[in-house]
C-alpha atoms as a PDB file:
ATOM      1  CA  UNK A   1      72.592  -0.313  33.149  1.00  0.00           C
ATOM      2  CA  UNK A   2      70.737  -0.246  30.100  1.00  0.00           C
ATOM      3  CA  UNK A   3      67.020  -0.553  29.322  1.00  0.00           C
ATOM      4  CA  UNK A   4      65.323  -2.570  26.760  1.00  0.00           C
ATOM      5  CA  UNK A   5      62.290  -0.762  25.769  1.00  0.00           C
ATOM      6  CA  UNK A   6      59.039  -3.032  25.891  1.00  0.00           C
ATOM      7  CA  UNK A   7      56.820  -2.591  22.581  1.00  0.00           C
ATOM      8  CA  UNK A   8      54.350  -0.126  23.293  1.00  0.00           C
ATOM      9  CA  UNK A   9      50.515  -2.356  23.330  1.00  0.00           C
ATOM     10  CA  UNK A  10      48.188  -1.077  20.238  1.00  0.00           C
ATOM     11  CA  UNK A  11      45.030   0.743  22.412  1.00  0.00           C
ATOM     12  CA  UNK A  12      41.731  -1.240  21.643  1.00  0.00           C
ATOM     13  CA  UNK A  13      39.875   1.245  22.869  1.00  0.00           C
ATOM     14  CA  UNK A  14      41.052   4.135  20.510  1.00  0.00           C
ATOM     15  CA  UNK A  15      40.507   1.800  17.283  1.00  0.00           C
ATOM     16  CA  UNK A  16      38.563   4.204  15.026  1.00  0.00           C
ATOM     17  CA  UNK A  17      35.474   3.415  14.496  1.00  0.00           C
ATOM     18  CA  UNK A  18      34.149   2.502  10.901  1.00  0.00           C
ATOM     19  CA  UNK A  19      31.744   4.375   8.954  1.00  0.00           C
ATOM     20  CA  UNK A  20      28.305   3.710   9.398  1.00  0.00           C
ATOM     21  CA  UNK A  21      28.754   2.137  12.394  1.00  0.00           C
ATOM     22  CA  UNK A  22      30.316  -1.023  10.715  1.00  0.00           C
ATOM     23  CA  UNK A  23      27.360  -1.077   8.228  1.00  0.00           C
ATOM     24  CA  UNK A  24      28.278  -2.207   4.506  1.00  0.00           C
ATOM     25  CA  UNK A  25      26.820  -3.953   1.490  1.00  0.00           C
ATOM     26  CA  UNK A  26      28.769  -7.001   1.984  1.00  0.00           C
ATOM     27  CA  UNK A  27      27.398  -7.840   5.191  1.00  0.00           C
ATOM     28  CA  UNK A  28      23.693  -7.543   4.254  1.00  0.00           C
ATOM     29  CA  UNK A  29      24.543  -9.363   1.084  1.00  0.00           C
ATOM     30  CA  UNK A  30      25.481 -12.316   3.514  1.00  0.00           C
ATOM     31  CA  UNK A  31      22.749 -11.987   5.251  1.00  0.00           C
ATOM     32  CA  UNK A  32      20.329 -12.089   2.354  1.00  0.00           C
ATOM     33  CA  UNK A  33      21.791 -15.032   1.106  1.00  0.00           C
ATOM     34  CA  UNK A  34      21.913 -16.678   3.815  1.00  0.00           C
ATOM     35  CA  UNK A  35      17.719 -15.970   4.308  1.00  0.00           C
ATOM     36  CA  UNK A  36      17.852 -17.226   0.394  1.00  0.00           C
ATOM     37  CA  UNK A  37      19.333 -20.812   1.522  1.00  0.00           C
ATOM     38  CA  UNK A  38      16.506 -21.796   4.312  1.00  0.00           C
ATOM     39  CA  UNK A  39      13.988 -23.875   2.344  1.00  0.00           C
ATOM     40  CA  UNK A  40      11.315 -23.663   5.039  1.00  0.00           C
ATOM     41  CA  UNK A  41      11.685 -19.965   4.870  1.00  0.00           C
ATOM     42  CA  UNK A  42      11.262 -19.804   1.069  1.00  0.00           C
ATOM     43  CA  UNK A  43       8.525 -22.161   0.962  1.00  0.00           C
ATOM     44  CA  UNK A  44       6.446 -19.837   3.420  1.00  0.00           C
ATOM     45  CA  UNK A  45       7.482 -16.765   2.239  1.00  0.00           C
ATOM     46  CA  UNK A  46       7.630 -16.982  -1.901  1.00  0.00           C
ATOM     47  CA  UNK A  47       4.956 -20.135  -2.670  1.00  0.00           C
ATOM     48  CA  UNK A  48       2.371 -20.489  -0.256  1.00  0.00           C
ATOM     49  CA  UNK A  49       1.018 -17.221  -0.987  1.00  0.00           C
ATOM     50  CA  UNK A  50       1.321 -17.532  -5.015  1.00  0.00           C
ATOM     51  CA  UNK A  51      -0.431 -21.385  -3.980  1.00  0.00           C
ATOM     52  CA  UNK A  52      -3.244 -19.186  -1.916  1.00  0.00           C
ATOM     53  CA  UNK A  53      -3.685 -16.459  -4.198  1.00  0.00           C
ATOM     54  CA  UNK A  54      -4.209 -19.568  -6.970  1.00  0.00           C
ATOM     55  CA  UNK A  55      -6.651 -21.210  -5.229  1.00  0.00           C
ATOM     56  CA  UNK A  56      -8.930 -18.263  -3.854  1.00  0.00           C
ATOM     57  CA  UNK A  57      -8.116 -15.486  -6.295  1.00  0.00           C
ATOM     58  CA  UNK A  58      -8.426 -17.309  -9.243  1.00  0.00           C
ATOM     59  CA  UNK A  59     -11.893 -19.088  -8.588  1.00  0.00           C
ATOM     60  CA  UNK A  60     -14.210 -15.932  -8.335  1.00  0.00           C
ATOM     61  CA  UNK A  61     -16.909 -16.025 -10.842  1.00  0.00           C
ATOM     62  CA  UNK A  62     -17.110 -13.178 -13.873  1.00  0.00           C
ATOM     63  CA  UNK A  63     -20.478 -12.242 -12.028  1.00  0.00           C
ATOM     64  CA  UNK A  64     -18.883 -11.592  -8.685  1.00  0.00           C
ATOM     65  CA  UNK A  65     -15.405 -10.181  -9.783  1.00  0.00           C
ATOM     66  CA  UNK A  66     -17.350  -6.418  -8.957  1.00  0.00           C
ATOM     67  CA  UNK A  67     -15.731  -4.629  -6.033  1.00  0.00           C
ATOM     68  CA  UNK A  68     -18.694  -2.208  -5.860  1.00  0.00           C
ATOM     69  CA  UNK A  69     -18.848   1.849  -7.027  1.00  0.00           C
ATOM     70  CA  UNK A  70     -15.596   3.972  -6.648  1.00  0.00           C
ATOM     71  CA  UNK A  71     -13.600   1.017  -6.842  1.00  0.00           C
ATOM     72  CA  UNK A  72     -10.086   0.358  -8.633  1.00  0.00           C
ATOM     73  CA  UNK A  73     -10.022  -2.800  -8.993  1.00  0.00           C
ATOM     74  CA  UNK A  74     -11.479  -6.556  -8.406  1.00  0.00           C
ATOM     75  CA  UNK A  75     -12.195  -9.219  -6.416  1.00  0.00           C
ATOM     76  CA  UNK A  76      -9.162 -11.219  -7.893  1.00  0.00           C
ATOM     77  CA  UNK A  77      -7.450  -7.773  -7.634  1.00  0.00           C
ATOM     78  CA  UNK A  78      -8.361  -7.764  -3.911  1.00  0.00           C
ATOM     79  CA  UNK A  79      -7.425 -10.897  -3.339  1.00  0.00           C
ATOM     80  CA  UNK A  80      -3.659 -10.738  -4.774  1.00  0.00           C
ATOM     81  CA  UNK A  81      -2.961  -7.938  -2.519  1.00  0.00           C
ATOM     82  CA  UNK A  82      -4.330  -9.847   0.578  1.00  0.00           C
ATOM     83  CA  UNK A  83      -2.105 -12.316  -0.030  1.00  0.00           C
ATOM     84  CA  UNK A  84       0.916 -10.681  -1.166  1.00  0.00           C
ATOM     85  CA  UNK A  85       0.709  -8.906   2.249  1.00  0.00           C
ATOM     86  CA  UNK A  86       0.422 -12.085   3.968  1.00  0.00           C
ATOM     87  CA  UNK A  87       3.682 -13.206   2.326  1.00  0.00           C
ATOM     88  CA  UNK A  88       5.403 -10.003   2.854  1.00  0.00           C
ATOM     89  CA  UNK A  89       4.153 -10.143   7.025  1.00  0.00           C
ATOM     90  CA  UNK A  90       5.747 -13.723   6.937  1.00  0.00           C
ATOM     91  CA  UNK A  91       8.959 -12.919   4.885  1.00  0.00           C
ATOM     92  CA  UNK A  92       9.926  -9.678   7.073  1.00  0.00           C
ATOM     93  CA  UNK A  93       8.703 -11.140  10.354  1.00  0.00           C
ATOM     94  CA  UNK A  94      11.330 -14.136   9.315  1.00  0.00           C
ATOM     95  CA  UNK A  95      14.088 -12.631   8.780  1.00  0.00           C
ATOM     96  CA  UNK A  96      13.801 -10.147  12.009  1.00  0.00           C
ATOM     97  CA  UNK A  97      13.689 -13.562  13.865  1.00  0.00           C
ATOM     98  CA  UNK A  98      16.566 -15.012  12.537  1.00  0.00           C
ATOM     99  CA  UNK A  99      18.445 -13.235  15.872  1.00  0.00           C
ATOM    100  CA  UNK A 100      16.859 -15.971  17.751  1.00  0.00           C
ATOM    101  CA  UNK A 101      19.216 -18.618  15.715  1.00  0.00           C
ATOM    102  CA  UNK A 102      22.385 -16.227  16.118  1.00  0.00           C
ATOM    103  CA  UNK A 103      21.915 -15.696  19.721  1.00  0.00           C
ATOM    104  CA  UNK A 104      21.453 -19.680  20.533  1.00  0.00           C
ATOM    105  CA  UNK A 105      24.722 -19.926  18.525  1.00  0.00           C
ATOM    106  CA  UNK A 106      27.119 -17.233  20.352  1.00  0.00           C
ATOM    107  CA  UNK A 107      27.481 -15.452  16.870  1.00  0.00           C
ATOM    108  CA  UNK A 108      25.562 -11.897  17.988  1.00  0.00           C
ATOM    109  CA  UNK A 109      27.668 -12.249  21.316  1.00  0.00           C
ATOM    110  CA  UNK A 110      30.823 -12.686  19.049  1.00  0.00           C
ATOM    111  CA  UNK A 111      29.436  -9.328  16.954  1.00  0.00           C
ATOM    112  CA  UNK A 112      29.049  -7.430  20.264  1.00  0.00           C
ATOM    113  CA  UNK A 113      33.036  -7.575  20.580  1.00  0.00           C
ATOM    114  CA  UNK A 114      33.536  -6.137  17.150  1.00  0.00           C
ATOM    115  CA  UNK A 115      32.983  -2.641  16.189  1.00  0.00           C
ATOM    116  CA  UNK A 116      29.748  -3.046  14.376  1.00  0.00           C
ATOM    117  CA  UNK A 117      27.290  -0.773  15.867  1.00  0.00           C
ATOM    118  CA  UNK A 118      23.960  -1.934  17.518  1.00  0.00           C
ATOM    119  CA  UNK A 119      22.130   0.688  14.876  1.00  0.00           C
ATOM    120  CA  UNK A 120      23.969  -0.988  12.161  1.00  0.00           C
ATOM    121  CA  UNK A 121      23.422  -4.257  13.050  1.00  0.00           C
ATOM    122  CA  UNK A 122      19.904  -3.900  13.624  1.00  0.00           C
ATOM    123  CA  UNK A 123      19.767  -1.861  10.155  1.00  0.00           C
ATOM    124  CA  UNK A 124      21.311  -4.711   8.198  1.00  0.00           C
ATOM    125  CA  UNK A 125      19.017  -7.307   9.704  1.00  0.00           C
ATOM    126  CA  UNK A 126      15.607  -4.993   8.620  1.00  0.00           C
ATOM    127  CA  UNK A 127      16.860  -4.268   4.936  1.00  0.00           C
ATOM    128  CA  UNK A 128      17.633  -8.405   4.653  1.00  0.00           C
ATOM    129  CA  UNK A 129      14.077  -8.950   5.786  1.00  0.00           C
ATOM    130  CA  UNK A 130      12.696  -6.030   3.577  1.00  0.00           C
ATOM    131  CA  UNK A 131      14.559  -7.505   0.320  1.00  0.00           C
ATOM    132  CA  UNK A 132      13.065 -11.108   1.454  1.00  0.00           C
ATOM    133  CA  UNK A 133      10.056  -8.955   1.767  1.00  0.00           C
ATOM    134  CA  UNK A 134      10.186  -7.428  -1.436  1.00  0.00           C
ATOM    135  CA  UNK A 135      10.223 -10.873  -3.213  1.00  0.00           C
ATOM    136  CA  UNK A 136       7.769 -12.010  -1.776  1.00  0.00           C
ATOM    137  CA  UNK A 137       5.312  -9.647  -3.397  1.00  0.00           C
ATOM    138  CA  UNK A 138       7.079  -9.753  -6.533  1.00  0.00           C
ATOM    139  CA  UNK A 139       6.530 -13.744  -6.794  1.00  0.00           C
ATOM    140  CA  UNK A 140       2.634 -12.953  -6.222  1.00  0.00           C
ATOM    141  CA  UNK A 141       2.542 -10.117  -8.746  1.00  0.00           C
ATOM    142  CA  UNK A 142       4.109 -11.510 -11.119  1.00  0.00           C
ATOM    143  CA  UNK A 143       1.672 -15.068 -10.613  1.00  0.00           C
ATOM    144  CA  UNK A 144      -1.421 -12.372 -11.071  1.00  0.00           C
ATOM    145  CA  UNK A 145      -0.143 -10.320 -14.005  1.00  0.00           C
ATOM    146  CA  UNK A 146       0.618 -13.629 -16.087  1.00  0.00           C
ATOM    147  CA  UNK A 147      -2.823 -15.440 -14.997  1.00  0.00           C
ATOM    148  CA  UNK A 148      -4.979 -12.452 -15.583  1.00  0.00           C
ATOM    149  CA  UNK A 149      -7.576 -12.738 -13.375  1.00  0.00           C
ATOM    150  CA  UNK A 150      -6.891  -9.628 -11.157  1.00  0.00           C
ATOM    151  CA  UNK A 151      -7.694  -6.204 -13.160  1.00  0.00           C
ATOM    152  CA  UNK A 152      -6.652  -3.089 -11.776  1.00  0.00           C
ATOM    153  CA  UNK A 153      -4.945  -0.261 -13.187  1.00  0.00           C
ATOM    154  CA  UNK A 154      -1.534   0.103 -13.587  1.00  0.00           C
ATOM    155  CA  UNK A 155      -1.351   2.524 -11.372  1.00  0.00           C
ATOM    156  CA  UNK A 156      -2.909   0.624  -8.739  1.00  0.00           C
ATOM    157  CA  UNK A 157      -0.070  -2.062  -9.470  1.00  0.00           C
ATOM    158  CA  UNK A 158       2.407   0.181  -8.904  1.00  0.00           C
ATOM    159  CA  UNK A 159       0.812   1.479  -5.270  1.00  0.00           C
ATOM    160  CA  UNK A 160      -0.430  -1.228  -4.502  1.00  0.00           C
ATOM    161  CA  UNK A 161       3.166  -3.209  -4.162  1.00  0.00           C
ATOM    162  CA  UNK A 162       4.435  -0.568  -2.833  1.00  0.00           C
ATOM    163  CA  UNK A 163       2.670  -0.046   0.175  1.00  0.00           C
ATOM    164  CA  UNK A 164       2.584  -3.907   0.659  1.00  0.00           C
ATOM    165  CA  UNK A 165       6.160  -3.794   1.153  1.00  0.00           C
ATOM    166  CA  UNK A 166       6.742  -0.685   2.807  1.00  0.00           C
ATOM    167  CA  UNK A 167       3.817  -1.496   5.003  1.00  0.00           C
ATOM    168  CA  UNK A 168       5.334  -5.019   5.694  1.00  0.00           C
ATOM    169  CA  UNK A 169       8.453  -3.168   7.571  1.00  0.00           C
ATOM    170  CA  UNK A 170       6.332  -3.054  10.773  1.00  0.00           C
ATOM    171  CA  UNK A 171       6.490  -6.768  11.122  1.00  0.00           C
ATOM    172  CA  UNK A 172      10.138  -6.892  10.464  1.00  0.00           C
ATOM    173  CA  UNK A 173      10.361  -4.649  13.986  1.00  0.00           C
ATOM    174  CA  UNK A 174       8.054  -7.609  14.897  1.00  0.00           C
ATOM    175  CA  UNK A 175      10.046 -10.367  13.751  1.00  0.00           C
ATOM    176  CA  UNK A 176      13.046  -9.113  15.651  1.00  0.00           C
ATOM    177  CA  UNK A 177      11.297  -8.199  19.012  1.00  0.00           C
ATOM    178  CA  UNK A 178      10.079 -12.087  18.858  1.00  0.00           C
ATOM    179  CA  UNK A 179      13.581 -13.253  17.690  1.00  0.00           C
ATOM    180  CA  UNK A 180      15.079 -11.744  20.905  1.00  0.00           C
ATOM    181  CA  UNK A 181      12.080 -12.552  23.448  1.00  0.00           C
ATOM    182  CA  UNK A 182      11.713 -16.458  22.901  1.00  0.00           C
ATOM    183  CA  UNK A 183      14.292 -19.495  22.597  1.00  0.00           C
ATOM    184  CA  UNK A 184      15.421 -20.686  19.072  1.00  0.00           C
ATOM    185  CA  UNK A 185      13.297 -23.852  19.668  1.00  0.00           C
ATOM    186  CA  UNK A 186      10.283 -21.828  20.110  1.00  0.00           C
ATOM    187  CA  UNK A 187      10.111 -18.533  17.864  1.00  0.00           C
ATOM    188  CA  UNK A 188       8.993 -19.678  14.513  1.00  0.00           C
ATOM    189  CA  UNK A 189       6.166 -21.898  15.433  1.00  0.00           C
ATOM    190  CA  UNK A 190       4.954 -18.978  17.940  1.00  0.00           C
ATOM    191  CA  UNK A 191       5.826 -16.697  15.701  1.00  0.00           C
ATOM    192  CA  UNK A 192       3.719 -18.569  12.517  1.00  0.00           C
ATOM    193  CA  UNK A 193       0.816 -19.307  14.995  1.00  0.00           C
ATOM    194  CA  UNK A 194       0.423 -15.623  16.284  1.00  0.00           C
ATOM    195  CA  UNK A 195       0.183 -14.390  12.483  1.00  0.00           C
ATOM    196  CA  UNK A 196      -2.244 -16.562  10.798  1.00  0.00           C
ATOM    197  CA  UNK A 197      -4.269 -15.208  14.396  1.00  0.00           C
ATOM    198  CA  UNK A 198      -3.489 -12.139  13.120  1.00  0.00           C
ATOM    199  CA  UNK A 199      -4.616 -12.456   9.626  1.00  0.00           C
ATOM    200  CA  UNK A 200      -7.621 -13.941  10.584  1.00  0.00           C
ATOM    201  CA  UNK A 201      -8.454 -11.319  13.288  1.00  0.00           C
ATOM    202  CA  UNK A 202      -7.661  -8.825  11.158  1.00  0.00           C
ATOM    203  CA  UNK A 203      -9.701  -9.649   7.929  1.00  0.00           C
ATOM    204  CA  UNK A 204      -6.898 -10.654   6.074  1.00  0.00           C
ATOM    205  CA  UNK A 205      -8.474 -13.815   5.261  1.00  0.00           C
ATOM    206  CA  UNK A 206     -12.328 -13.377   6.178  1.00  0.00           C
ATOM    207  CA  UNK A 207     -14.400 -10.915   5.121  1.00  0.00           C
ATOM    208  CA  UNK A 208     -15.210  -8.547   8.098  1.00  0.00           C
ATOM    209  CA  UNK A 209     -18.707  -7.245   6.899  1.00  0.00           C
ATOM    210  CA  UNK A 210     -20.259 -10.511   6.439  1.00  0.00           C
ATOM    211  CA  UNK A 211     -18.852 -11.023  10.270  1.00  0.00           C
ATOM    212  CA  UNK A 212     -20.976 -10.216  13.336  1.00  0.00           C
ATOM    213  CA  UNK A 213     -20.361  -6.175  14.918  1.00  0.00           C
ATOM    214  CA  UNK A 214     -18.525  -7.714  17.630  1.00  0.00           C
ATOM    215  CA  UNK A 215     -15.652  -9.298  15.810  1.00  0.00           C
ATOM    216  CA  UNK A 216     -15.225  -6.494  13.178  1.00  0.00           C
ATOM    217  CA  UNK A 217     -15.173  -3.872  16.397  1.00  0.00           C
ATOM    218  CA  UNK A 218     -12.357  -6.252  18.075  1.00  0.00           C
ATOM    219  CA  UNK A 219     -10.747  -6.930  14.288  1.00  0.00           C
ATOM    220  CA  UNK A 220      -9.896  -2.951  14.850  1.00  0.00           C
ATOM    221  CA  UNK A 221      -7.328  -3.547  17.328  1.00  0.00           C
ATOM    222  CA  UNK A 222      -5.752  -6.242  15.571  1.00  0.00           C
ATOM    223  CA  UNK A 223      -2.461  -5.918  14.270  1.00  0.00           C
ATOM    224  CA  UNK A 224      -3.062  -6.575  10.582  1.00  0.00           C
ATOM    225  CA  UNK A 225      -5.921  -4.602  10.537  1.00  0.00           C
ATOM    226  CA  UNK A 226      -4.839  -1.230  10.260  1.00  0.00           C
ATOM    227  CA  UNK A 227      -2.606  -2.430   7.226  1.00  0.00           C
ATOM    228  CA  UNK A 228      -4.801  -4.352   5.719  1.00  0.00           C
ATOM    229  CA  UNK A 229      -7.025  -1.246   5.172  1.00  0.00           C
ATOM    230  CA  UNK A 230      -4.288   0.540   3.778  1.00  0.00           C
ATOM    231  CA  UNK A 231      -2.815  -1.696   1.626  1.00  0.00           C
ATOM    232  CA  UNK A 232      -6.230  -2.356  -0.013  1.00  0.00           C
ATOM    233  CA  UNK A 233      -6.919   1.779  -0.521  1.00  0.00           C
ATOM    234  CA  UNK A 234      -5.545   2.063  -3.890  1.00  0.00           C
ATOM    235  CA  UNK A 235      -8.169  -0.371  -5.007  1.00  0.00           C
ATOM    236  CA  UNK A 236     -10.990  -0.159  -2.580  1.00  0.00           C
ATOM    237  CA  UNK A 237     -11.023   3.682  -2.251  1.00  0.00           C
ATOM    238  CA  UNK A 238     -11.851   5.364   0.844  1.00  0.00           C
ATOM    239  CA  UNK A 239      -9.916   3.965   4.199  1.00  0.00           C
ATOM    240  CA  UNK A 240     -11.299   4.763   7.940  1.00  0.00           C
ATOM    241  CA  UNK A 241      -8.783   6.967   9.855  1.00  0.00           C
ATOM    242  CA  UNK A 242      -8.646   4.535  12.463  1.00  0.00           C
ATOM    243  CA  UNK A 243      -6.334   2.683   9.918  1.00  0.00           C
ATOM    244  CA  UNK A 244      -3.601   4.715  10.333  1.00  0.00           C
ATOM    245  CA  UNK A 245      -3.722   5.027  14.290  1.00  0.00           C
ATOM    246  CA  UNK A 246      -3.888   1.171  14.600  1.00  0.00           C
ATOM    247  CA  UNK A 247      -0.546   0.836  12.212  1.00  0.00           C
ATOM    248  CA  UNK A 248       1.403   3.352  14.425  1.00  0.00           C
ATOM    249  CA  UNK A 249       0.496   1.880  17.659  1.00  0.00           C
ATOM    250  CA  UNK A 250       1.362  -1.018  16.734  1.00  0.00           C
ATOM    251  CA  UNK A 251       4.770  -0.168  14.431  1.00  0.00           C
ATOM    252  CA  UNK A 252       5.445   1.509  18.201  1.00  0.00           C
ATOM    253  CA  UNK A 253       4.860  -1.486  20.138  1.00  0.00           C
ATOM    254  CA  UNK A 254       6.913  -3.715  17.881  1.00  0.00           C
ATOM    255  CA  UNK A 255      10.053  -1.486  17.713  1.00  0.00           C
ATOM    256  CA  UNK A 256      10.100  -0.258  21.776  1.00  0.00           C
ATOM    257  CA  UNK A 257       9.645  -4.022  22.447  1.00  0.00           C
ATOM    258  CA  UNK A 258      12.530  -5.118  20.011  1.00  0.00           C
ATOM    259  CA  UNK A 259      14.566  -2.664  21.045  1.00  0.00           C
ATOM    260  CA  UNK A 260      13.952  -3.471  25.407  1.00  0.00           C
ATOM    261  CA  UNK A 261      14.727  -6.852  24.451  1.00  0.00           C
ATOM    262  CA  UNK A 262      17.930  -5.894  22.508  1.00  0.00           C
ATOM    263  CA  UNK A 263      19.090  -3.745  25.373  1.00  0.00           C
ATOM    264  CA  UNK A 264      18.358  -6.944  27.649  1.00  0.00           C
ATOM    265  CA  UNK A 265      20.503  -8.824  25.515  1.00  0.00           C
ATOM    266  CA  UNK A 266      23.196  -6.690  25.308  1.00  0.00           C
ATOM    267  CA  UNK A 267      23.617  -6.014  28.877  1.00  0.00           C
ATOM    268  CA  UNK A 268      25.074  -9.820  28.929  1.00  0.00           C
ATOM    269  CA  UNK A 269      28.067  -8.812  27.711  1.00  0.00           C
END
């Protein structure tokens, strides 16, 4: 009695596993256009700071434009990076929180069951906020090199930028640890509402030494604080230690909260 030989069943579980970790441009080129297409997030994120910057940077008197001895720079100077930081902190912060909307929709359950790596997946979602990120700044440098009004030196362009956007990567870890903590219905306006608290707290928008010693001790274990400081080196010269402690606490606290509520998530499936 002969045998008919049943087709042998392709093993899922030996599928080689792509490089990277499933990581590749074409991915976070979707993903960056897809941040491109939300209006609200573009509104937020490339004019309200240029709008800001507009209205407080560029009505500083001639007379009070002086930063004081050893500075770089001026007020208007000051003032640009202030708010290109604030429009970095909202366009990183975002995009991280865009999981929220793929995780209400089944779509980061759906990438679970492919072979894209949580590393790379998590990698292509901070690089999409970092390029939002990065033209965010560029729409407010770009406003304050054509009106004129900030003067620094070139090199202090250059740095300055720089560490806005490299700085703005800790709210990116932010953005996602909010995206997978609260509903879709809730994250942005929580989100939003927490970071102007921020900003204010941490003299992003107020100036600390005309504030009473209370506030500008508490305004040290802000978020924003710490990166405010550093950001503003270049041109301000001289930047308290502290700075740099308050930044890595809080870069910490992001990413081991992001990542908890990633493992939490993908324990589901």
């Amino acid at each position: 009695m002969s045998t008919t030989a049943m087709p042998q069943q392709p093993d899922l579980m030996s599928r080689p596993v792509p490089g990277l970790g499933g990581f590749n441009l074409t991915m976070l080129k979707l993903e960056v256009r897809r941040l491109l297409r939300n209006r609200r997030t573009m509104i937020f994120t490339m004019i309200m700071p240029v709008v800001f910057y507009l209205i407080f940077g560029m009505t500083i008197p001639a007379g009070q434009q002086s930063l004081g001895a050893g500075s770089h720079g001026n007020v208007s100077a000051y003032i640009l990076i202030s708010m290109a930081l604030y429009g970095a902190v909202l366009a990183t912060s975002s995009g991280g929180a865009m999981v929220s909307i793929e995780r209400s929709q089944g779509w980061s359950r759906q990438l679970r069951l492919t072979p894209l790596s949580p590393v790379a997946y998590i990698a292509v979602k901070m690089l999409a906020a970092m390029t939002l990120g990065a033209a965010s700044v560029l729409a407010v440098y770009v406003v304050g090199l054509i009106t004129g009004q900030a003067d620094m030196p070139l090199a202090q362009w250059i740095l300055t930028a720089f560490a806005v956007w490299i700085g703005s990567l800790m709210f990116a870890a932010f953005g996602l640890f909010m995206g997978y903590l609260l509903p879709t219905e809730n994250v942005m306006q929580v989100q939003s509402f927490a970071l102007v608290i921020f900003a204010f707290a941490g003299g992003l928008f107020v100036d600390l030494t005309a504030m009473p010693g209370w506030y500008q001790t508490v305004a040290q274990f802000t978020p924003i604080w710490g990166l405010n400081e550093l950001v503003h080196d270049p041109v301000s010269g001289g930047v308290d230690n502290w700075a740099w402690v308050n930044v890595a606490a809080w870069l910490a606290i992001f990413v081991a909260g992001a990542a908890w509520r990633f493992r939490k998530d993908t324990a589901r499936v």
